[in-house]
Protein backbone atom coordinates (compact mmCIF):
# COMPACT_ATOMS: atom_id res chain seq x y z
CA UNK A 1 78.41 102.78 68.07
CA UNK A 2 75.32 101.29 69.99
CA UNK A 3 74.40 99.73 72.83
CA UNK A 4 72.38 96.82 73.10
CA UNK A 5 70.27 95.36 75.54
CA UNK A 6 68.09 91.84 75.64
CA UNK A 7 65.86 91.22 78.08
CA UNK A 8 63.80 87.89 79.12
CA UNK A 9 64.75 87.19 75.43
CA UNK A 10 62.20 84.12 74.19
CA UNK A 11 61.99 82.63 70.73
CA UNK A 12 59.27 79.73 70.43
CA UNK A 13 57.94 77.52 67.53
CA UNK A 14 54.75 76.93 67.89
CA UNK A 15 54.95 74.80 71.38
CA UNK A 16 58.89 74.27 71.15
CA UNK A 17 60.66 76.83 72.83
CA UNK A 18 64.52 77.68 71.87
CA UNK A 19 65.16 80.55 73.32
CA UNK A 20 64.66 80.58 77.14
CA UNK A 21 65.05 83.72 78.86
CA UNK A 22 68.42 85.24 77.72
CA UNK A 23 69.13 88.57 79.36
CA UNK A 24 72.27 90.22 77.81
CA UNK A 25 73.89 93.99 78.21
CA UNK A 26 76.33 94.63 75.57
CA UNK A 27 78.36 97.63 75.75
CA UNK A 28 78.88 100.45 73.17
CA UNK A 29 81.86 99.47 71.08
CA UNK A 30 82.16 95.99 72.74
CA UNK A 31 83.09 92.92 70.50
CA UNK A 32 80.81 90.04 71.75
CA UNK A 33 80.81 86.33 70.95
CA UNK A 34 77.92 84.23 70.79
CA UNK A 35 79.62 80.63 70.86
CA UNK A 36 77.76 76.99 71.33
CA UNK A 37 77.01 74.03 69.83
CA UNK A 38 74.96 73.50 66.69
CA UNK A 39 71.41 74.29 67.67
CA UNK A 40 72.12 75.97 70.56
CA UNK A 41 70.26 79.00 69.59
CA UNK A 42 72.72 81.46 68.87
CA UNK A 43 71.66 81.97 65.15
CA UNK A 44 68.69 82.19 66.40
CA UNK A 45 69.28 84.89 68.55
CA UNK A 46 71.09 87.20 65.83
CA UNK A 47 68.53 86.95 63.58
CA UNK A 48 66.15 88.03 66.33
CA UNK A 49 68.18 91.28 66.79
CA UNK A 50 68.71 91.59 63.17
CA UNK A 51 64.69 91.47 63.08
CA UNK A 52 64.68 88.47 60.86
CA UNK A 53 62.89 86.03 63.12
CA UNK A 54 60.31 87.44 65.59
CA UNK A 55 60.62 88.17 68.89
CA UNK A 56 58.04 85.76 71.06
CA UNK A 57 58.61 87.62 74.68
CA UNK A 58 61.02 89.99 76.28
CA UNK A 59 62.77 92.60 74.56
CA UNK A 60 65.51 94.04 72.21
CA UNK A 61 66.96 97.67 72.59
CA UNK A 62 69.10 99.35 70.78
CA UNK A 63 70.40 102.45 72.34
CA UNK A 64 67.55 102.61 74.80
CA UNK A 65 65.14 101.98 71.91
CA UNK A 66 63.07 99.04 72.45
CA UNK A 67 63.00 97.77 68.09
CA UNK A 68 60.85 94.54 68.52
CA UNK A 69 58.24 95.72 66.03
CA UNK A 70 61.16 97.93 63.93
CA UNK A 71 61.47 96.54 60.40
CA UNK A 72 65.41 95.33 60.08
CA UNK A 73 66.27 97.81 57.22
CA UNK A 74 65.36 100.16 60.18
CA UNK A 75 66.97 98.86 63.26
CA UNK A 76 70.39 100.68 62.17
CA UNK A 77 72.02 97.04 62.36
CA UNK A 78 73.99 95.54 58.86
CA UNK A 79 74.48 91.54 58.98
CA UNK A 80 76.99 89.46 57.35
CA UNK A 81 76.15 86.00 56.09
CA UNK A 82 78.14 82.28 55.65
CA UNK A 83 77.06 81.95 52.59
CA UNK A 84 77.98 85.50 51.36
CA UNK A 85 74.95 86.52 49.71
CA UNK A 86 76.30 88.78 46.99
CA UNK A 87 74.01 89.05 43.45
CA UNK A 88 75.85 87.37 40.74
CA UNK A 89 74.66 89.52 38.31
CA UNK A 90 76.23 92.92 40.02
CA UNK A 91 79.57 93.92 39.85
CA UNK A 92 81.65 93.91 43.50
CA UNK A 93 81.10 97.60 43.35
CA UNK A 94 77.53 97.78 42.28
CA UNK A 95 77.05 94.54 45.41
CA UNK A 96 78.19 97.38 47.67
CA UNK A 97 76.20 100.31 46.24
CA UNK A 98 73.09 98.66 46.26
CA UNK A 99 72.04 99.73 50.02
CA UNK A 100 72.94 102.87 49.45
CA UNK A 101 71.08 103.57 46.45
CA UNK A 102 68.48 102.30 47.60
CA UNK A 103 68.82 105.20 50.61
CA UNK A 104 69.37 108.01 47.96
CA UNK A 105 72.70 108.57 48.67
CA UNK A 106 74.53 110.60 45.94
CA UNK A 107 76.92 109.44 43.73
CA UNK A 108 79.62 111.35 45.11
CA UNK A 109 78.48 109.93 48.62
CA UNK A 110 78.58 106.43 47.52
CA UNK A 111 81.83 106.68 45.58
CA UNK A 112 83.18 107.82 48.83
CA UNK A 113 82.18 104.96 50.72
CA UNK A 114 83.00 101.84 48.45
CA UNK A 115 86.38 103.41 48.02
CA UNK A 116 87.18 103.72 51.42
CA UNK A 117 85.69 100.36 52.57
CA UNK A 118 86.97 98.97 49.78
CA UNK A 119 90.87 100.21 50.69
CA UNK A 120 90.70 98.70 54.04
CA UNK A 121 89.62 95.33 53.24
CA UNK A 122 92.29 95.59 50.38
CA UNK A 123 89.46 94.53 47.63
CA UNK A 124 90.28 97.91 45.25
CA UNK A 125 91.46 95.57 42.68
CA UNK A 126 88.39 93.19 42.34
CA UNK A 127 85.69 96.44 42.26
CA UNK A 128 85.07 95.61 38.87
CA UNK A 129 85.01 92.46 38.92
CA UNK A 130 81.40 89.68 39.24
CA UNK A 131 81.44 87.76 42.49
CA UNK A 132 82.17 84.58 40.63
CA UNK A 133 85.48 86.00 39.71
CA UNK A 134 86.55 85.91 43.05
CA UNK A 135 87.79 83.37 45.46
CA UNK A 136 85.91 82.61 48.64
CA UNK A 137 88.16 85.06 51.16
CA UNK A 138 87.73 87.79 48.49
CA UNK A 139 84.06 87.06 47.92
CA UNK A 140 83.50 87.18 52.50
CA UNK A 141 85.79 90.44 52.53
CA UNK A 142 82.75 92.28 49.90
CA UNK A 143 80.04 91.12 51.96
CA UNK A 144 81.76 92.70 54.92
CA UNK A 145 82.31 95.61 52.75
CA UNK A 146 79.10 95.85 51.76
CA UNK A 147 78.09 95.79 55.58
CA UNK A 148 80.22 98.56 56.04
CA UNK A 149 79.37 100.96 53.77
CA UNK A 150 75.89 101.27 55.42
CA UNK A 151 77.62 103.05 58.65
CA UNK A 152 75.73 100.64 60.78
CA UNK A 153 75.44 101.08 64.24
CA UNK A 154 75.32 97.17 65.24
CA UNK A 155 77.69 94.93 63.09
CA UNK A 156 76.01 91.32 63.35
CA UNK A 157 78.33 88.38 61.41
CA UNK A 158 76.45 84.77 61.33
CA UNK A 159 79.17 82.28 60.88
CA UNK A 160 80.77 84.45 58.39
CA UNK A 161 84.63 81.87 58.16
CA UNK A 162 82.82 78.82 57.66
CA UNK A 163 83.47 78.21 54.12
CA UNK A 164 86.61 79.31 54.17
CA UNK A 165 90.02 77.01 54.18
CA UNK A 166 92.35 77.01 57.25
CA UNK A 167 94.73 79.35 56.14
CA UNK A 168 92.16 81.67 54.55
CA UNK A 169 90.05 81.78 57.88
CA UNK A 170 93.09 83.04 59.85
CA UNK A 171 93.63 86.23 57.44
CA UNK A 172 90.23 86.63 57.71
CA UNK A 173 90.25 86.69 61.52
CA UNK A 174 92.92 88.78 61.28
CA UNK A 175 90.86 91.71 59.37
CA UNK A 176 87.98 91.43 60.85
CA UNK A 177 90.00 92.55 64.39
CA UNK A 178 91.35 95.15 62.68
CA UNK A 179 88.06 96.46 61.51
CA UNK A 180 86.75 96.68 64.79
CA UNK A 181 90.17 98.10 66.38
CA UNK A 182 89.66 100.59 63.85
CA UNK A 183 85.73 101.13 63.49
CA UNK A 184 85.07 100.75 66.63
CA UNK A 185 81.76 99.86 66.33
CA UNK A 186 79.19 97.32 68.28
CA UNK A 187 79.82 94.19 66.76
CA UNK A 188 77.96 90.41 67.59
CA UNK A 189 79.76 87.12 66.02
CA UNK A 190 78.55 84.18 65.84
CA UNK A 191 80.38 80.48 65.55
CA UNK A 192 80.70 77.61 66.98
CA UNK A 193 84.45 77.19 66.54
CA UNK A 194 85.73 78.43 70.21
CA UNK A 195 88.97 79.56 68.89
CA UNK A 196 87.16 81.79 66.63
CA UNK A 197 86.06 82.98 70.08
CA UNK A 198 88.52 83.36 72.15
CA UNK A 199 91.15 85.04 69.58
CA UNK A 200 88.43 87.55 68.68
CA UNK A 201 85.49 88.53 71.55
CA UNK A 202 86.02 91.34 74.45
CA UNK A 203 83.57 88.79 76.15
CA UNK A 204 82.03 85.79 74.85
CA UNK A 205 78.35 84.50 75.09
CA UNK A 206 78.30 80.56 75.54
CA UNK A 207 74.85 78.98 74.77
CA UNK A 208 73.38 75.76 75.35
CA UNK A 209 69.71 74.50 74.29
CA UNK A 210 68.81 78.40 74.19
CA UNK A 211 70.06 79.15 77.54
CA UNK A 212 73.01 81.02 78.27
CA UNK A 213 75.65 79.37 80.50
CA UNK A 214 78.21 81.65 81.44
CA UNK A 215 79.42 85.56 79.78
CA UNK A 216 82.93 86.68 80.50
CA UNK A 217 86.13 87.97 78.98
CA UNK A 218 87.94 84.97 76.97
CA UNK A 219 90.41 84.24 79.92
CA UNK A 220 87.32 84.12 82.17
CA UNK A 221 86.25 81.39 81.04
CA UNK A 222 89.31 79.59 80.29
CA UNK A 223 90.61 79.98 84.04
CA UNK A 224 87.09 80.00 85.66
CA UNK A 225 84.85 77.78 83.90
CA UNK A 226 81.21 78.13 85.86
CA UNK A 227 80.42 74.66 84.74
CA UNK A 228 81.57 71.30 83.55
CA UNK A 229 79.84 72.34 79.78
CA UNK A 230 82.10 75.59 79.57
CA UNK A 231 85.13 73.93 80.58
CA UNK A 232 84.82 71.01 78.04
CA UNK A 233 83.89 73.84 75.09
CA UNK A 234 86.49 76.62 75.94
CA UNK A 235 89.81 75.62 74.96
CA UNK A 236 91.55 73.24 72.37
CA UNK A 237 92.11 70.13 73.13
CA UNK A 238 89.23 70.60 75.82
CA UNK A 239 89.50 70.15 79.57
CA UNK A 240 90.00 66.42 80.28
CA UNK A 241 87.21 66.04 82.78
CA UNK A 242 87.29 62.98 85.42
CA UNK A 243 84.63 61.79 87.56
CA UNK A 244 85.98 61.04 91.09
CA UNK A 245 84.49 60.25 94.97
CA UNK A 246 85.54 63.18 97.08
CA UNK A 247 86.15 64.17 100.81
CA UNK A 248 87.61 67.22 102.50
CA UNK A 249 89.26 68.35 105.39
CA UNK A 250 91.55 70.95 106.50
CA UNK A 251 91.93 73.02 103.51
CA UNK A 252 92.06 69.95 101.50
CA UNK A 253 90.34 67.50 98.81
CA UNK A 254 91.28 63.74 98.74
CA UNK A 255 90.15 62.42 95.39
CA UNK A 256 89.82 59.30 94.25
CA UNK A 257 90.10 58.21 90.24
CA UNK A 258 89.75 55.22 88.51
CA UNK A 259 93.41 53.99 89.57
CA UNK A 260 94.20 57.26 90.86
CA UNK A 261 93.91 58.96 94.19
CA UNK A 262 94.66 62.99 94.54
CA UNK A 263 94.98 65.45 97.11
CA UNK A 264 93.89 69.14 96.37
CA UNK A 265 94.56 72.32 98.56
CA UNK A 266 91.15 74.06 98.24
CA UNK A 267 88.61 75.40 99.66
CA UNK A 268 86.27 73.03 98.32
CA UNK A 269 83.29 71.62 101.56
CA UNK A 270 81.53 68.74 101.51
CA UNK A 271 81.89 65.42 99.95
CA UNK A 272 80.64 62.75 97.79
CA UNK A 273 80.87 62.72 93.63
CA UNK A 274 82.99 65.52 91.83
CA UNK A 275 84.07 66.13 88.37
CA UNK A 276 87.90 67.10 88.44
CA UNK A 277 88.79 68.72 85.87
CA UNK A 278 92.75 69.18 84.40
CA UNK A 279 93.51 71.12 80.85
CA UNK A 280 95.53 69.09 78.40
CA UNK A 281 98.48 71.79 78.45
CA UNK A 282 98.61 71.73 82.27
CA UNK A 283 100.18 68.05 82.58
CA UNK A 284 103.54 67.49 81.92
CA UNK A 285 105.57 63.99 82.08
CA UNK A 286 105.50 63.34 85.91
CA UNK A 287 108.71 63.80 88.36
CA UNK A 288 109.61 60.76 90.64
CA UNK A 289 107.69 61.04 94.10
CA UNK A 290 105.25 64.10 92.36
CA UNK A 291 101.36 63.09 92.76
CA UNK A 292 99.84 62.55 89.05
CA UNK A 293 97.42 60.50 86.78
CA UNK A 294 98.88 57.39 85.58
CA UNK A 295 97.34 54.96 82.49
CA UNK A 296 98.35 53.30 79.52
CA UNK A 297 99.14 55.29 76.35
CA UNK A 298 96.91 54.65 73.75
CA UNK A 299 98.17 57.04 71.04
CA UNK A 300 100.90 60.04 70.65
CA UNK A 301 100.93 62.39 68.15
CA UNK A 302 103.96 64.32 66.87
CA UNK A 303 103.17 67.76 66.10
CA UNK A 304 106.70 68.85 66.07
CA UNK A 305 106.39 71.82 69.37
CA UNK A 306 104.61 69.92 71.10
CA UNK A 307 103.00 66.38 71.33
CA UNK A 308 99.71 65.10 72.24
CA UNK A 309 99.04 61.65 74.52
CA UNK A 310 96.08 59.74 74.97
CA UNK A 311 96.20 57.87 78.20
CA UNK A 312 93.40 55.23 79.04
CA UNK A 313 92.86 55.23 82.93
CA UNK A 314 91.87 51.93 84.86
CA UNK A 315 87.84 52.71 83.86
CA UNK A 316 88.67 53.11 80.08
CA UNK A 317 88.22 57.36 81.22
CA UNK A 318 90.49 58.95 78.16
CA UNK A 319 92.92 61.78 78.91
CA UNK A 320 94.51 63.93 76.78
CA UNK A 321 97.68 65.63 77.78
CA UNK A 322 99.48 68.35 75.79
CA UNK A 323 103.20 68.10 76.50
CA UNK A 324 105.85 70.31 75.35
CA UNK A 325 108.26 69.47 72.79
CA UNK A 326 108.96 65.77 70.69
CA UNK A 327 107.80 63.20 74.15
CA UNK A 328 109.22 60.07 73.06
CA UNK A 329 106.47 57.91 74.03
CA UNK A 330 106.66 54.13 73.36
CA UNK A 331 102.76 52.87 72.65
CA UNK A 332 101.08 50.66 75.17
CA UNK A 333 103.50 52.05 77.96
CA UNK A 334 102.30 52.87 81.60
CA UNK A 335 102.69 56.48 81.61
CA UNK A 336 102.39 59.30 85.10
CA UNK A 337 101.24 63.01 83.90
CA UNK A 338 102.02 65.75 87.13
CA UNK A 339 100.58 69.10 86.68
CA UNK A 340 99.91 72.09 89.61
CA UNK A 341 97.45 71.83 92.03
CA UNK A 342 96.56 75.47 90.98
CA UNK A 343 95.71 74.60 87.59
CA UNK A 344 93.15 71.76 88.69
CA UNK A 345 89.11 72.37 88.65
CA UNK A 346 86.85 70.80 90.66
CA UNK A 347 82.65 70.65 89.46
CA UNK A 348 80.14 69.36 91.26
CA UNK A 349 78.79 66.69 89.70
């Protein structure tokens, strides 16, 4: 296990800059998340720690040991790929001996080490078998292995269930938790799929344009979204976000929507434009005489526990509400989602 520390963290090509200034602590043991859009940086900044792109200001540590000019096969850090990156020509087992023989570990040693690596990604069977002989979870679960085997202190994986299907990406999910419950080592993850994110980080690291926007515990930054950016990427379907004209008074927030005026206890000052901000699975079909959003249904979709509606509010604003159970919802209808006032976000604009 290893701590890791990045400070004033800069990355620039030639005169364009993508990294800006990240300053991270990650904790020994921790399980971190590096989540964003495409070309937010966040590849970028895991191949920077890995050593594979070079560090234009700032700097890395690893366990109080500053590695900017450390050679990767030195930093003590073992990456895992989307694209896998076995040799064809190798066998699964020879794939995972190669590191090792190339550190002049003995036989015995590195007999040791595939077998146990390979028990607990349950890939015994396939040892002898060539990568292409293997289906795409099985070929992902021998890179890992082959990560593994190394005893690194910093696990780094770049987009590692990306070429997987649905079901496969799950299972995979599924084992690479484990691993960590069990390893317990430093591990940084990198996607851009947020549920990836959420079902896997201690704290995730959301990046925009090489800056980052907000680091907290998965639940942090579903309930406490720092910005209208993090609110609209955390969570699935995102945050329906509304602009609105706001005043306050008395512990309270009158807003007014296209077709739709609000009142919010909070402790919101001030006036003027807002974004409020409601999450899909927080409305529910509205009571008689309860405040809510009302439009015209556009589109509901039976997914058997629940159903999704897509309301069109009097400025063509779309909201998306997530409502329990089979909603019988007849198309073109004027519809009224309610919801709690403590479930509501308001962003400045």
């Amino acid at each position: 296990m290893a701590t890791l520390s990045l400070k004033n963290v800069e990355k620039s090509y030639g005169k364009v800059k993508v990294i800006h200034g990240v300053d991270l602590e990650i904790e020994s043991g921790e399980f971190i998340v590096f989540v964003g859009p495409s070309g937010c940086g966040k590849s970028t900044l895991l191949r920077m720690i890995a050593g594979l792109e070079e560090i234009s200001g700032g700097t890395v540590s690893i366990d109080g040991e500053e590695v900017n000019d450390v050679a990767a096969s030195q930093r003590g850090v073992a990456m895992v790929f989307q694209s896998y990156a076995l040799y064809p020509h190798m066998s699964v087992r020879k794939n995972m001996a190669f590191a090792l023989k190339l550190a002049k570990l003995s036989k015995a040693e590195i007999d040791r080490k595939i077998e146990e690596a390979a028990d607990s990604l349950q890939i015994t069977p396939y040892l002898d078998r060539l990568p292409k002989q293997l289906s795409g979870g099985q070929r992902q679960r021998v890179a890992i292995g082959r990560a593994i085997v190394r005893d690194p202190k910093v696990f780094l994986f770049d987009e590692p269930l990306s070429n997987l299907d649905a079901a496969l990406r799950v299972q995979t999910r599924i084992e690479i938790t484990r691993l960590h419950q069990t390893m317990k080592t430093t591990m940084i993850y990198v996607t851009h799929d947020q549920v990836e994110a959420m079902t896997l980080a201690d704290r995730i690291v959301v990046l925009r344009d090489g800056i980052i926007e907000q680091v907290g515990s998965p639940l942090e930054l579903y309930n406490s979204p720092a910005n209208t950016f993090v609110a609209g990427f955390i969570g699935s379907p995102k945050m329906n976000l509304i602009e609105a004209e706001a005043t306050s008074a008395n512990g309270e927030v009158k807003l007014s929507l296209p077709g739709n005026d609000l009142v919010l206890p909070t402790s919101w000052t001030g006036g003027g434009k807002v974004v409020f901000g409601i999450r899909p699975e927080h409305l529910r079909l509205a009571q008689p005489g309860e405040q809510a959003l009302r439009g015209k249904l556009e589109l509901a979709e039976q997914l058997g526990e629940h159903t999704l509606a897509y309301l069109r509010l009097d400025d063509d604003t779309q909201v998306t509400a997530k409502l329990l159970g089979q909603a019988q919802l007849a198309p073109d209808s004027e519809i009224a989602v309610g919801f709690d006032t403590g479930d509501a976000h308001l962003f400045e604009a």
